[in-house]
PDB file of N, CA and C in Angstrom:
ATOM      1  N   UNK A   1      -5.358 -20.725  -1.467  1.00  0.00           N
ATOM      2  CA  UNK A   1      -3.981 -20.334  -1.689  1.00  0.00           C
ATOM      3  C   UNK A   1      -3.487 -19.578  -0.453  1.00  0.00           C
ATOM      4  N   UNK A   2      -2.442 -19.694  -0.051  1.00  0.00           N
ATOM      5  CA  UNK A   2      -1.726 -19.353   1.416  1.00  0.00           C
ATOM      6  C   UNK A   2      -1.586 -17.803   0.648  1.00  0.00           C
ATOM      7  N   UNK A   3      -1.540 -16.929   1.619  1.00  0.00           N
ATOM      8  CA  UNK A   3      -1.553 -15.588   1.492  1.00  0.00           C
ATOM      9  C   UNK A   3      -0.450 -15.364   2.757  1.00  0.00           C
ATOM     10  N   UNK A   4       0.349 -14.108   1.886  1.00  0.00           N
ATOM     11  CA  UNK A   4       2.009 -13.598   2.700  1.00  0.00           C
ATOM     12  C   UNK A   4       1.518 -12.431   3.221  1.00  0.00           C
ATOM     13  N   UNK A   5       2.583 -11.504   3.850  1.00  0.00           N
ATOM     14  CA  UNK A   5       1.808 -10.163   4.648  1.00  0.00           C
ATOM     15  C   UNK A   5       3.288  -9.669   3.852  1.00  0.00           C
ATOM     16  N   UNK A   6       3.816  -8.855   3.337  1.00  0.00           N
ATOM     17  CA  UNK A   6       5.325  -8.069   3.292  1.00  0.00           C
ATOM     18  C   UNK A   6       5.109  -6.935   4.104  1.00  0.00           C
ATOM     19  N   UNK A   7       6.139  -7.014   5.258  1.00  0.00           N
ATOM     20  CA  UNK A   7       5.983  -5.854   6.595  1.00  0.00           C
ATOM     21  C   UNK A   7       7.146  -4.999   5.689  1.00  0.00           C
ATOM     22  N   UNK A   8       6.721  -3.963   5.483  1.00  0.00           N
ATOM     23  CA  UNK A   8       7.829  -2.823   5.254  1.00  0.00           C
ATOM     24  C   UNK A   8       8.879  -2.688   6.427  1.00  0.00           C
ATOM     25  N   UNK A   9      10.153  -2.578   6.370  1.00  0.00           N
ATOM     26  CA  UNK A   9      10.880  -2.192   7.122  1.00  0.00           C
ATOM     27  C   UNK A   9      11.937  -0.754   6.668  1.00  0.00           C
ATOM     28  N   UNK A  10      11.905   1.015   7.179  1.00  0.00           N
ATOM     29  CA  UNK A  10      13.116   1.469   6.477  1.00  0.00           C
ATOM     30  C   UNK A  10      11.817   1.861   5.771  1.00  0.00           C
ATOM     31  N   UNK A  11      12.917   3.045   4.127  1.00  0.00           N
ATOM     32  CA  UNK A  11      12.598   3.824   3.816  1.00  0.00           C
ATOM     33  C   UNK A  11      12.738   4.896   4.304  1.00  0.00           C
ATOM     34  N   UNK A  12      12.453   6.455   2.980  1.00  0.00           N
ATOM     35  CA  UNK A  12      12.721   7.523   4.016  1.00  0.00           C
ATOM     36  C   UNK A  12      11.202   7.829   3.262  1.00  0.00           C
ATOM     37  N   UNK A  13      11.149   9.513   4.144  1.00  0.00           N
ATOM     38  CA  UNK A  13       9.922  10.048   3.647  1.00  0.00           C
ATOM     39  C   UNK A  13      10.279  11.100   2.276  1.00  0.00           C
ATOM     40  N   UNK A  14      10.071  11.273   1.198  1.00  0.00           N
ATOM     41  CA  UNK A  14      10.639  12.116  -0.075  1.00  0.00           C
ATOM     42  C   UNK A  14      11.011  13.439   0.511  1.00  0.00           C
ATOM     43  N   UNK A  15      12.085  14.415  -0.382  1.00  0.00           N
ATOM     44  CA  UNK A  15      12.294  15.531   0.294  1.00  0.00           C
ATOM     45  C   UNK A  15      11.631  16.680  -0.659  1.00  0.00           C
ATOM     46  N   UNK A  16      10.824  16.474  -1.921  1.00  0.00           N
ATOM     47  CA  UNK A  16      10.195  16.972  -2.708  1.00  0.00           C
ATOM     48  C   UNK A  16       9.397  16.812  -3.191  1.00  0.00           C
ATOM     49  N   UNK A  17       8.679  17.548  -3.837  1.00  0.00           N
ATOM     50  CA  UNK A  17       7.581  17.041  -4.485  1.00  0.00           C
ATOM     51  C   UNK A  17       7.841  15.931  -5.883  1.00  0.00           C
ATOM     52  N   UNK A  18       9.127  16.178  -6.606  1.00  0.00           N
ATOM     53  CA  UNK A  18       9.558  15.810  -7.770  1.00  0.00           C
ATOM     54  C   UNK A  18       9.887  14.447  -7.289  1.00  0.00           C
ATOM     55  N   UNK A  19      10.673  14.192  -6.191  1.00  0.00           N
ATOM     56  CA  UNK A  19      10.784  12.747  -5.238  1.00  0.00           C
ATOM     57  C   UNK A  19       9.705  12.083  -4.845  1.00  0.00           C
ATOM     58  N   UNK A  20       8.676  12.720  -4.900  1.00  0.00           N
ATOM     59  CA  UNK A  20       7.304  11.998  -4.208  1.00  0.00           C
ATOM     60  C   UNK A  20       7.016  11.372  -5.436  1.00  0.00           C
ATOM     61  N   UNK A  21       6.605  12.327  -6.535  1.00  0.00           N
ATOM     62  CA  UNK A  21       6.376  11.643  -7.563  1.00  0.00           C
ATOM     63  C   UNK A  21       7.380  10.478  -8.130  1.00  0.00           C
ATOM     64  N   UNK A  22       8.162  10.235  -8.116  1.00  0.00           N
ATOM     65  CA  UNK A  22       9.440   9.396  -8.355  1.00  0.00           C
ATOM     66  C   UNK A  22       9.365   8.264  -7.830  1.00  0.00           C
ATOM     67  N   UNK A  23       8.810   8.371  -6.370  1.00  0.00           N
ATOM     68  CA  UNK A  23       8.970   7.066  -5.517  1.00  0.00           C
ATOM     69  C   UNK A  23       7.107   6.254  -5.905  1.00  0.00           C
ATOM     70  N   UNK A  24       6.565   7.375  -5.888  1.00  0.00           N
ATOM     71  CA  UNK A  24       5.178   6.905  -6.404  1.00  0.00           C
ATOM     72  C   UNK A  24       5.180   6.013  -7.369  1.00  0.00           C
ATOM     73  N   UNK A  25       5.915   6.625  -8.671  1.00  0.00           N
ATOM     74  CA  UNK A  25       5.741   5.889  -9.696  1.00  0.00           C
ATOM     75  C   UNK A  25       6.506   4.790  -9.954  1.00  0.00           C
ATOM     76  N   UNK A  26       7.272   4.874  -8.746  1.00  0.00           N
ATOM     77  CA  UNK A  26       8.533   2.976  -8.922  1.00  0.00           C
ATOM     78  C   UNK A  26       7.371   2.258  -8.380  1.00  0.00           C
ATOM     79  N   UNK A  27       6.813   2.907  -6.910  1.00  0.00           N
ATOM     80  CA  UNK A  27       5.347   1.931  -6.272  1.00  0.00           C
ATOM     81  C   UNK A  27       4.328   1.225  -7.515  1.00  0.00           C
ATOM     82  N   UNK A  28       4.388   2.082  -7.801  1.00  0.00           N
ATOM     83  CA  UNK A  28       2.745   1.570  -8.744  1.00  0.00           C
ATOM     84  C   UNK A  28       2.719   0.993 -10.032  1.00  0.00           C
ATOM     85  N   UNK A  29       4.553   0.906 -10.746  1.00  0.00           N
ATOM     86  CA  UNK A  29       5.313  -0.123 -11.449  1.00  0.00           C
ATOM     87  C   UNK A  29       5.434  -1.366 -10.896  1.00  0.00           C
ATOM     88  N   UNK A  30       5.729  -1.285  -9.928  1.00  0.00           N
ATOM     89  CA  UNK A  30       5.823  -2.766  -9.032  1.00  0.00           C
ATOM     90  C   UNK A  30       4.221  -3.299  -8.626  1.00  0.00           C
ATOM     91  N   UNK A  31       3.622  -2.568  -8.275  1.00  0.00           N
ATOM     92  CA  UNK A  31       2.271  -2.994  -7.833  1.00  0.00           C
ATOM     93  C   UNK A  31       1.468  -3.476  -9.036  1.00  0.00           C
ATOM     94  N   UNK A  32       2.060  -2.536 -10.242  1.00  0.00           N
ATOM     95  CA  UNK A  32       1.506  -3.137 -11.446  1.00  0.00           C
ATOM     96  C   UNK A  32       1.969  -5.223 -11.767  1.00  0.00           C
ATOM     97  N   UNK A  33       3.029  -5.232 -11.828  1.00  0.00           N
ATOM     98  CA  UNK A  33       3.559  -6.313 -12.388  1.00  0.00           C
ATOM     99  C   UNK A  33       3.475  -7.291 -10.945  1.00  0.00           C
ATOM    100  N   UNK A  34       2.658  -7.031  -9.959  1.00  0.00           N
ATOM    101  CA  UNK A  34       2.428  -8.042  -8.879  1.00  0.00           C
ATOM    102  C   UNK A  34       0.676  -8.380  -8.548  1.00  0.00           C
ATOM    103  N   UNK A  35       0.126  -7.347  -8.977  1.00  0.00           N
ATOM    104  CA  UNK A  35      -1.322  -7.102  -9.251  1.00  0.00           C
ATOM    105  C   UNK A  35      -2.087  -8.475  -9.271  1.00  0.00           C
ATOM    106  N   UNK A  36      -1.911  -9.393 -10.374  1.00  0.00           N
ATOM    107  CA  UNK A  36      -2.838 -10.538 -10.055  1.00  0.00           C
ATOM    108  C   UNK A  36      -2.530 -11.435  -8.387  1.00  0.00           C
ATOM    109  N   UNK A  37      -1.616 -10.929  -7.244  1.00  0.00           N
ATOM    110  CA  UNK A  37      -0.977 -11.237  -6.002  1.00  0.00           C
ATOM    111  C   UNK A  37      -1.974 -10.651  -5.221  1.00  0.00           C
ATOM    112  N   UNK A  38      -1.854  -9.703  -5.425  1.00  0.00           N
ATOM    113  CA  UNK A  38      -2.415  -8.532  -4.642  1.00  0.00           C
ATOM    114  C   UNK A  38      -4.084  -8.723  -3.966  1.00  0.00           C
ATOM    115  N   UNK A  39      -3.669  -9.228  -2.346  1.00  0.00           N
ATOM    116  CA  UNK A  39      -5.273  -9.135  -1.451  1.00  0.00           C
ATOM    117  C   UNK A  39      -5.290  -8.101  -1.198  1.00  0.00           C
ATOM    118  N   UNK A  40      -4.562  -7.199  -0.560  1.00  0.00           N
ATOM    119  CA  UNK A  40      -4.931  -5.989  -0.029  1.00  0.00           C
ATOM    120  C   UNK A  40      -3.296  -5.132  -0.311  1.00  0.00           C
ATOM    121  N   UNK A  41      -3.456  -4.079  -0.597  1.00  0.00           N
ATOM    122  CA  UNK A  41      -2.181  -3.046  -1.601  1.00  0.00           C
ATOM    123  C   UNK A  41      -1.564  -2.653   0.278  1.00  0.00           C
ATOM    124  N   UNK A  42      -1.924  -2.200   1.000  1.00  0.00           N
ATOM    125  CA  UNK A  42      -1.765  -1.702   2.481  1.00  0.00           C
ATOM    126  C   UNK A  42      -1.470  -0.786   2.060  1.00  0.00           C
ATOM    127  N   UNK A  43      -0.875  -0.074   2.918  1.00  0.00           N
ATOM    128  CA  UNK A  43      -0.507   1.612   3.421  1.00  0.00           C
ATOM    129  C   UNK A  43       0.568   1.527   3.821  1.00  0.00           C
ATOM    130  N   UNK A  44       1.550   2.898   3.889  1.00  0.00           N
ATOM    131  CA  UNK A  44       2.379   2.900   4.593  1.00  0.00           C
ATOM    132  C   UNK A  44       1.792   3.046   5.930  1.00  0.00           C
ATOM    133  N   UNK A  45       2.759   3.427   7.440  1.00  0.00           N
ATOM    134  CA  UNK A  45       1.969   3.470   8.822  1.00  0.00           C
ATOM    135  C   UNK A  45       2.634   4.577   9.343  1.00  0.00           C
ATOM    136  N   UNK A  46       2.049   4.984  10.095  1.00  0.00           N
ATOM    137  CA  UNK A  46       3.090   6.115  11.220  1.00  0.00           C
ATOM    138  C   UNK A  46       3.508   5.712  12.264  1.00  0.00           C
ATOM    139  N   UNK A  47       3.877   6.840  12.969  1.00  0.00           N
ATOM    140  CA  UNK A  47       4.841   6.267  14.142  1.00  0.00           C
ATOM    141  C   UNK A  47       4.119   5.261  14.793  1.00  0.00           C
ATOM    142  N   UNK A  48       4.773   4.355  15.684  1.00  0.00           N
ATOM    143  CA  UNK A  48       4.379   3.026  16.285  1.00  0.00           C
ATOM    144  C   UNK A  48       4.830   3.043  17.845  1.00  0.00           C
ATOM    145  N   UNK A  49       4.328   2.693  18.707  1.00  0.00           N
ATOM    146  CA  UNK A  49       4.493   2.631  20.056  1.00  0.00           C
ATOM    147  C   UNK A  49       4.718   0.886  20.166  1.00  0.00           C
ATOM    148  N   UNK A  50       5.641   0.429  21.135  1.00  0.00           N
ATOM    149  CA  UNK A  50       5.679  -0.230  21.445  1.00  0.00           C
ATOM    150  C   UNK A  50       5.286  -0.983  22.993  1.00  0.00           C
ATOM    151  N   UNK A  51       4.393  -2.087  22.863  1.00  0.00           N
ATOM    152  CA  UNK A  51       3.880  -2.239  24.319  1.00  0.00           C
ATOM    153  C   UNK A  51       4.217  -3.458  24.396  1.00  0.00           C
ATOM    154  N   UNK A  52       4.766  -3.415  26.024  1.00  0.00           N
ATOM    155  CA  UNK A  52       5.258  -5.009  26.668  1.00  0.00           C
ATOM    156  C   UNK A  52       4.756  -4.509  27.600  1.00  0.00           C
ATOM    157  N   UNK A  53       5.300  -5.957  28.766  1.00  0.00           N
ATOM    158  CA  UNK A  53       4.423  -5.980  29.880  1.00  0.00           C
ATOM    159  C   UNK A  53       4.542  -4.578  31.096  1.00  0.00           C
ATOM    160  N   UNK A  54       6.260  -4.489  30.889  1.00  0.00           N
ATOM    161  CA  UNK A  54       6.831  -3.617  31.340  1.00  0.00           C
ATOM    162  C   UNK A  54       5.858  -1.784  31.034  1.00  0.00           C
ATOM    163  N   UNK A  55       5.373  -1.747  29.926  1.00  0.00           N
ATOM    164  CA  UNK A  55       4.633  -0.638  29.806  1.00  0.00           C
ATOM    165  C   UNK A  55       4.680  -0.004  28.189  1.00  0.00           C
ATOM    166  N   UNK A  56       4.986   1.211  27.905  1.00  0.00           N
ATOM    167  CA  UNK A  56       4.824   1.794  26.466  1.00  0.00           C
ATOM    168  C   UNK A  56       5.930   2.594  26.028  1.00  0.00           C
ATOM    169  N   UNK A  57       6.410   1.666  24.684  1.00  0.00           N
ATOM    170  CA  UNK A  57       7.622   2.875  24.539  1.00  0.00           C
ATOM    171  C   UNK A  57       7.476   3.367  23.019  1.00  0.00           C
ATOM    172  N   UNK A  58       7.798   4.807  23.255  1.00  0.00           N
ATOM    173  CA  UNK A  58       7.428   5.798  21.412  1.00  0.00           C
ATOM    174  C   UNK A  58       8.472   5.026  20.854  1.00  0.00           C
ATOM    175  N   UNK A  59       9.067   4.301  20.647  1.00  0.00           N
ATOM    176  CA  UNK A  59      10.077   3.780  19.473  1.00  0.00           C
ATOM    177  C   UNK A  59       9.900   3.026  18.876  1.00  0.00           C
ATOM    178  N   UNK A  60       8.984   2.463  18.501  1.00  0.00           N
ATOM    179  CA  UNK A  60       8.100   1.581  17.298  1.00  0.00           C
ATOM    180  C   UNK A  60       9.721  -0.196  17.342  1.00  0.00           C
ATOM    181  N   UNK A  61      10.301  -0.273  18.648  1.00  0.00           N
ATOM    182  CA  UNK A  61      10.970  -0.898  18.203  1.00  0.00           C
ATOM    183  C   UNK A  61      12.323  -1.738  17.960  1.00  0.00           C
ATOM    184  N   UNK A  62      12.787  -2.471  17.728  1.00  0.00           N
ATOM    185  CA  UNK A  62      14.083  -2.458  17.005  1.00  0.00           C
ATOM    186  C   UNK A  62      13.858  -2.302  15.558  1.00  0.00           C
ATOM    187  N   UNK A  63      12.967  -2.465  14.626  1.00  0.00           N
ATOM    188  CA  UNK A  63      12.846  -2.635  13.446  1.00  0.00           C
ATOM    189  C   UNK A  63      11.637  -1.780  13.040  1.00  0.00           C
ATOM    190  N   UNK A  64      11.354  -0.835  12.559  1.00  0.00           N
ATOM    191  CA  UNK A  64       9.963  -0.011  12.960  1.00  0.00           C
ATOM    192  C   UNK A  64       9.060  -0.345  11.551  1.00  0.00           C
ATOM    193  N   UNK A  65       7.924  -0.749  11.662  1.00  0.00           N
ATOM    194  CA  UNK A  65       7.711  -1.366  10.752  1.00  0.00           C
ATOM    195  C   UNK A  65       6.984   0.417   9.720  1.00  0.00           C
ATOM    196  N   UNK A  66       6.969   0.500   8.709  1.00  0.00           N
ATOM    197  CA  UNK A  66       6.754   1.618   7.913  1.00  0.00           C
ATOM    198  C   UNK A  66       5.363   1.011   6.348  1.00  0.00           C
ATOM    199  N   UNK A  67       4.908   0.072   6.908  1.00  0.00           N
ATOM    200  CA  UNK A  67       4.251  -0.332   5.849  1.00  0.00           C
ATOM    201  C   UNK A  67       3.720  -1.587   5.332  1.00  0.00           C
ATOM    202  N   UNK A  68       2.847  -2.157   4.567  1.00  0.00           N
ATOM    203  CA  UNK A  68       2.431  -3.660   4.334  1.00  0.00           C
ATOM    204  C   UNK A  68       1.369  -3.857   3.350  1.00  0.00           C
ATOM    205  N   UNK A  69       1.888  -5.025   2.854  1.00  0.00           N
ATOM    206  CA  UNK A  69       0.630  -5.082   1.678  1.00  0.00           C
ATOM    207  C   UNK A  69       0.774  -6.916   1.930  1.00  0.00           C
ATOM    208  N   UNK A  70      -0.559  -6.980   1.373  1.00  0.00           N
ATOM    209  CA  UNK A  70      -0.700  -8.802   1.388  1.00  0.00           C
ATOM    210  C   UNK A  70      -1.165  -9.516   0.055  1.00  0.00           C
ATOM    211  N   UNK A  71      -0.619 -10.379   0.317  1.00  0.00           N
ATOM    212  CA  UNK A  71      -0.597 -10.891  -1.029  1.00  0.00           C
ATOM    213  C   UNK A  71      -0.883 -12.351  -1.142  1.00  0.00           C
ATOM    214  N   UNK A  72      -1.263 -13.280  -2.466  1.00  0.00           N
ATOM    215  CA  UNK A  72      -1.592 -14.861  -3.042  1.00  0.00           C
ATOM    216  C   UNK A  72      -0.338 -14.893  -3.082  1.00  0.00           C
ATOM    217  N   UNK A  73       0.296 -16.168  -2.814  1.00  0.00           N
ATOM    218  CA  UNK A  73       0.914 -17.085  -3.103  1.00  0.00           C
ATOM    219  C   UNK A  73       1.526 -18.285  -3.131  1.00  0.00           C
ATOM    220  N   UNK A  74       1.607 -19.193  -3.889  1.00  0.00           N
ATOM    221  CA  UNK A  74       1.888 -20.354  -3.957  1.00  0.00           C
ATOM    222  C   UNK A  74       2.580 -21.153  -2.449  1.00  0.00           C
ATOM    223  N   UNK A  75       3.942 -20.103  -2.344  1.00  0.00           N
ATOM    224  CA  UNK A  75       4.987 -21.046  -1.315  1.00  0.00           C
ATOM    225  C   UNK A  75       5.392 -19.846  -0.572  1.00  0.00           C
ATOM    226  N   UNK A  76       6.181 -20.165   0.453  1.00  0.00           N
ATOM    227  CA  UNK A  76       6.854 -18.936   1.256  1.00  0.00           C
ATOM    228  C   UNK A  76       8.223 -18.092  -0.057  1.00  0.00           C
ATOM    229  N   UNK A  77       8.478 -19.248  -1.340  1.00  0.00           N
ATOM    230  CA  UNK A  77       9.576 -18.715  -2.016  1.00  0.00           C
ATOM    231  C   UNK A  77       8.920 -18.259  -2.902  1.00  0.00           C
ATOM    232  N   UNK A  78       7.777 -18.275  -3.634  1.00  0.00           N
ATOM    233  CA  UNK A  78       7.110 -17.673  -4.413  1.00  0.00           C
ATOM    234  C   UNK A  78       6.451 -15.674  -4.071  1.00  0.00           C
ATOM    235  N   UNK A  79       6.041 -15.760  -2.475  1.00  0.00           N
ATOM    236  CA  UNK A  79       6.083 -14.444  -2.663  1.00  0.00           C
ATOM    237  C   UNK A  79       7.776 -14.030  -2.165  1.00  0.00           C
ATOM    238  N   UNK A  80       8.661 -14.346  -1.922  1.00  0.00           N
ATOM    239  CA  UNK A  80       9.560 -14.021  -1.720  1.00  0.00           C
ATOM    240  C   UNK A  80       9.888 -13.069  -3.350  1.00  0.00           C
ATOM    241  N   UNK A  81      10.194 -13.832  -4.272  1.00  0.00           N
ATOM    242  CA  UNK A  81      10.685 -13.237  -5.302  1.00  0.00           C
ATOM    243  C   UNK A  81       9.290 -12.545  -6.230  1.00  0.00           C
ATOM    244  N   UNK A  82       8.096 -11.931  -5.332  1.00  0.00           N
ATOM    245  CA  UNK A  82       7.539 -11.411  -5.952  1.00  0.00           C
ATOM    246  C   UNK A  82       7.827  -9.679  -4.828  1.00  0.00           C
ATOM    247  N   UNK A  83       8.386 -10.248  -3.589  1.00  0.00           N
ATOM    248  CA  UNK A  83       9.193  -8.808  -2.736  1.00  0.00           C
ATOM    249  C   UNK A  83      10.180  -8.615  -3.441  1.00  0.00           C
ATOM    250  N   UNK A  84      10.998  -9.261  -4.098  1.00  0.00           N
ATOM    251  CA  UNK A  84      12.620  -9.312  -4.768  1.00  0.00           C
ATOM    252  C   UNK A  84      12.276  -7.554  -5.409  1.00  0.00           C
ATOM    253  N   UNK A  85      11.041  -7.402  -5.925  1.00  0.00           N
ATOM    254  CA  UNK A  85      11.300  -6.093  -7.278  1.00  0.00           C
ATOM    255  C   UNK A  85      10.389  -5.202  -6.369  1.00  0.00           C
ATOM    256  N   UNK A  86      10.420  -4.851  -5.075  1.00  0.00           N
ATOM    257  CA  UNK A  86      10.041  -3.667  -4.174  1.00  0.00           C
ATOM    258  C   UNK A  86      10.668  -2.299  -4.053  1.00  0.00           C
ATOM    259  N   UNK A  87      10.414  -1.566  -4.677  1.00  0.00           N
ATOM    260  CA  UNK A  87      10.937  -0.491  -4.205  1.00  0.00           C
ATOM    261  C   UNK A  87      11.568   0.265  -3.014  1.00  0.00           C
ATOM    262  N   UNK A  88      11.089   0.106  -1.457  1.00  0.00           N
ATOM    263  CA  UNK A  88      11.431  -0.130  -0.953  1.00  0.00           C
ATOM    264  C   UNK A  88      13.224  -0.764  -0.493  1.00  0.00           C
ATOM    265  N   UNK A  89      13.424  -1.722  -1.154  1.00  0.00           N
ATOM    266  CA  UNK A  89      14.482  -2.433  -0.983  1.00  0.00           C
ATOM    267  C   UNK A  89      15.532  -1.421  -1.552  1.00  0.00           C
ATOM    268  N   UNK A  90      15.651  -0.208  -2.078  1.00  0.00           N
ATOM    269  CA  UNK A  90      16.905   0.566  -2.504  1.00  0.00           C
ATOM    270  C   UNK A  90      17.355   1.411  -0.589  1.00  0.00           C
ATOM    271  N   UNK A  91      16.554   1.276   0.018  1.00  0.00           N
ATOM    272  CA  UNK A  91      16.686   1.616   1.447  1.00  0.00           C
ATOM    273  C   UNK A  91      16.367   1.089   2.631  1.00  0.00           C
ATOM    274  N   UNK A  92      15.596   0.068   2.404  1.00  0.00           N
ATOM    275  CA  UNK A  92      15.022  -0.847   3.623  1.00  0.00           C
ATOM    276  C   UNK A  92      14.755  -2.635   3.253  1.00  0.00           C
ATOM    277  N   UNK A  93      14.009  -2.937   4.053  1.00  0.00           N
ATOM    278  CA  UNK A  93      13.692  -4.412   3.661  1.00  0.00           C
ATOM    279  C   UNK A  93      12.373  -4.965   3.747  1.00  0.00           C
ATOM    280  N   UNK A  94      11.545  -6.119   3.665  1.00  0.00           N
ATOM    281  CA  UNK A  94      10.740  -6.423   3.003  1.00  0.00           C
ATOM    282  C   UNK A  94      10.354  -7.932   3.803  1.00  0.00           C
ATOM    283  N   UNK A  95      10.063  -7.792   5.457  1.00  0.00           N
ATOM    284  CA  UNK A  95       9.757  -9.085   5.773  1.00  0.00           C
ATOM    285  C   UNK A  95       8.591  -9.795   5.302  1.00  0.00           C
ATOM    286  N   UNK A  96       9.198 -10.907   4.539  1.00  0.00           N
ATOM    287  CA  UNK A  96       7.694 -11.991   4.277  1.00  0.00           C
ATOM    288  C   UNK A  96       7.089 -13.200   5.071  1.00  0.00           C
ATOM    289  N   UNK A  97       6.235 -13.230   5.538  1.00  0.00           N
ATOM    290  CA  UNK A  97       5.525 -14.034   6.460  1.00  0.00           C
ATOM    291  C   UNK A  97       4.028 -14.672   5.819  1.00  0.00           C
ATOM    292  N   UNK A  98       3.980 -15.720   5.999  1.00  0.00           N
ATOM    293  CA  UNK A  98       3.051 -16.686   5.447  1.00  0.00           C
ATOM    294  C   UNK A  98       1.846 -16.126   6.795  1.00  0.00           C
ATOM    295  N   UNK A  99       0.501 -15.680   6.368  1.00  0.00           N
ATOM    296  CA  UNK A  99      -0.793 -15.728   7.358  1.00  0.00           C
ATOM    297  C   UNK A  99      -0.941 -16.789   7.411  1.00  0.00           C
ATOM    298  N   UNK A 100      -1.370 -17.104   8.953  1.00  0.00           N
ATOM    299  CA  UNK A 100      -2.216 -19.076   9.592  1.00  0.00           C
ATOM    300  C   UNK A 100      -3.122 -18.365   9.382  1.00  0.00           C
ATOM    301  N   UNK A 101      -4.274 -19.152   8.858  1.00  0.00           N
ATOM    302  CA  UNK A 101      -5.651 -19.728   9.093  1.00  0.00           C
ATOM    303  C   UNK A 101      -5.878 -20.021  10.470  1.00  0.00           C
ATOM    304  N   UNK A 102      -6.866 -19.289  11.074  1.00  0.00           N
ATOM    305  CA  UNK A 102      -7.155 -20.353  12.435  1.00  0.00           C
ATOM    306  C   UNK A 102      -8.669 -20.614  12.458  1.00  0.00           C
TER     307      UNK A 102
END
């Protein structure tokens, strides 16, 4: 079965503890009802450097990626609408990309 990567894009970091818990528990609602998907849950990431040939830059970017989990699925539209119910998405977005085999 072809396996997707969802790159977190966006999000903020909570400004409380009562928010941490809040955003936790939308995560792990969604992770629940995607669970039989689920290869690897990922992490969010920290800051990101960006390297080209030109050299290294602290800005993780045009799009800074904040996170990723991978997942089974059928078609490129199948995990699509299994990103559709991400939490995430009330502030950021949710690129899905099919992994090659090589």
């Amino acid at each position: 079965m072809p396996k997707y990567v969802f790159a977190y894009h966006g999000g903020k970091a909570p400004e409380s503890p009562e928010e941490g818990a809040k955003v936790m528990a939308a995560w792990t609602a969604w992770f629940e009802t995607i669970s039989a998907s689920i290869v690897d849950p990922g992490n969010p990431v920290g800051m990101s450097k960006t390297v080209t040939a030109g050299g290294v830059a602290d800005n993780g970017g045009a799009n800074p990626l904040s996170g990723y989990t991978l997942v089974n699925a059928d078609s490129i539209d199948a995990a699509i609408e299994l990103a559709k119910g991400c939490p995430i998405l009330e502030d950021g977005s949710v690129e899905v990309a099919e992994t090659m085999e090589m």
